[in-house]
Protein backbone atom coordinates (compact mmCIF):
# COMPACT_ATOMS: atom_id res chain seq x y z
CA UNK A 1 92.17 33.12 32.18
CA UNK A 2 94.06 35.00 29.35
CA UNK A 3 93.82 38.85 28.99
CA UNK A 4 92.63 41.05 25.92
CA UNK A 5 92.56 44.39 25.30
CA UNK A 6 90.67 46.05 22.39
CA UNK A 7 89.54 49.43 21.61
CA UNK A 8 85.85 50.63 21.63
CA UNK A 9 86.32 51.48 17.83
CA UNK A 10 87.14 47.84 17.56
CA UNK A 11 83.39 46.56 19.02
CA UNK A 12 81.38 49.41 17.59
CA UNK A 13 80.28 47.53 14.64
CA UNK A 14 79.91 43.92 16.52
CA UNK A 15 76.80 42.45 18.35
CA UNK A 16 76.53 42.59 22.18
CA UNK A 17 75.53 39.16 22.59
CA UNK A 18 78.29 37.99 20.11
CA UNK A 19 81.01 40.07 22.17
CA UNK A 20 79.64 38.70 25.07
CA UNK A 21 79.31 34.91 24.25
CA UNK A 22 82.84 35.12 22.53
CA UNK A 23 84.06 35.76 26.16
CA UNK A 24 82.47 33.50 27.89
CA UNK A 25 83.48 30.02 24.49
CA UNK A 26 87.20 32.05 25.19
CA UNK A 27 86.79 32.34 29.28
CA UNK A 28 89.02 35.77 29.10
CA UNK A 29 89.02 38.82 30.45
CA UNK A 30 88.34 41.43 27.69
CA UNK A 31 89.39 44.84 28.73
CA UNK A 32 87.92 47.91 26.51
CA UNK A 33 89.96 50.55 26.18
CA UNK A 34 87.56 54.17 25.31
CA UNK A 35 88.84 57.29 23.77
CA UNK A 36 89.62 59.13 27.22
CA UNK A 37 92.39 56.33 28.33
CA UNK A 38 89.79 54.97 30.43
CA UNK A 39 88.91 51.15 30.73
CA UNK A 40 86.48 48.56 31.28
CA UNK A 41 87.66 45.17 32.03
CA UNK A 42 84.69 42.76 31.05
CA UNK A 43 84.70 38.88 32.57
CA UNK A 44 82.81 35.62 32.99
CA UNK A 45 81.30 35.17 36.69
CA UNK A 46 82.14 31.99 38.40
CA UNK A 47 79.78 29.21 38.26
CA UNK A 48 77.13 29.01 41.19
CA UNK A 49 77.34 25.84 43.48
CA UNK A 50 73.70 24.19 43.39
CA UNK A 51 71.73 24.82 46.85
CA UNK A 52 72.17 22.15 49.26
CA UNK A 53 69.16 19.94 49.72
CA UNK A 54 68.14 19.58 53.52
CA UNK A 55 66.55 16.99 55.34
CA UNK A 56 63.27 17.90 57.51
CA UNK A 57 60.18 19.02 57.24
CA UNK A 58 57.63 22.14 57.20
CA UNK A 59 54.97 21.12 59.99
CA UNK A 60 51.11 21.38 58.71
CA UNK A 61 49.53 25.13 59.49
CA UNK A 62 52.86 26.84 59.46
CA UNK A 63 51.86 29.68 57.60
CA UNK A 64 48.84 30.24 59.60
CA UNK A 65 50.83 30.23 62.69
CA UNK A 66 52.62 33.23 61.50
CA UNK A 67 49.54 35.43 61.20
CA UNK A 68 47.70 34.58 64.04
């Protein structure tokens, strides 16, 4: 994953969403750098795993089990 620093004068006139997407096409860390020396690094999450699918089975009046 490659690194890039920019200023915030450098995204004040740029969409959100295309600031956003361009860092997800470029999978980068972006890191903003504001006027007070501060920073905010901004990154793509890994990709969630799909759920595992389980074998068995819910037995018939469950729910009404659990409020009795």
């Amino acid at each position: 994953m490659t690194i890039r620093t920019v200023t915030l004068e450098d995204l004040k006139k740029r969409p959100l969403e295309d600031i956003l997407q361009e860092v997800l096409d470029r999978e980068e860390i972006l890191t903003v750098r504001l006027p007070g020396g501060q920073e905010v690094k901004i990154q793509p999450s890994g990709k969630l795993k799909p759920l595992p699918v389980l074998k068995g089975k819910v037995p018939e009046g469950w729910k009404d089990a659990i409020y009795e």
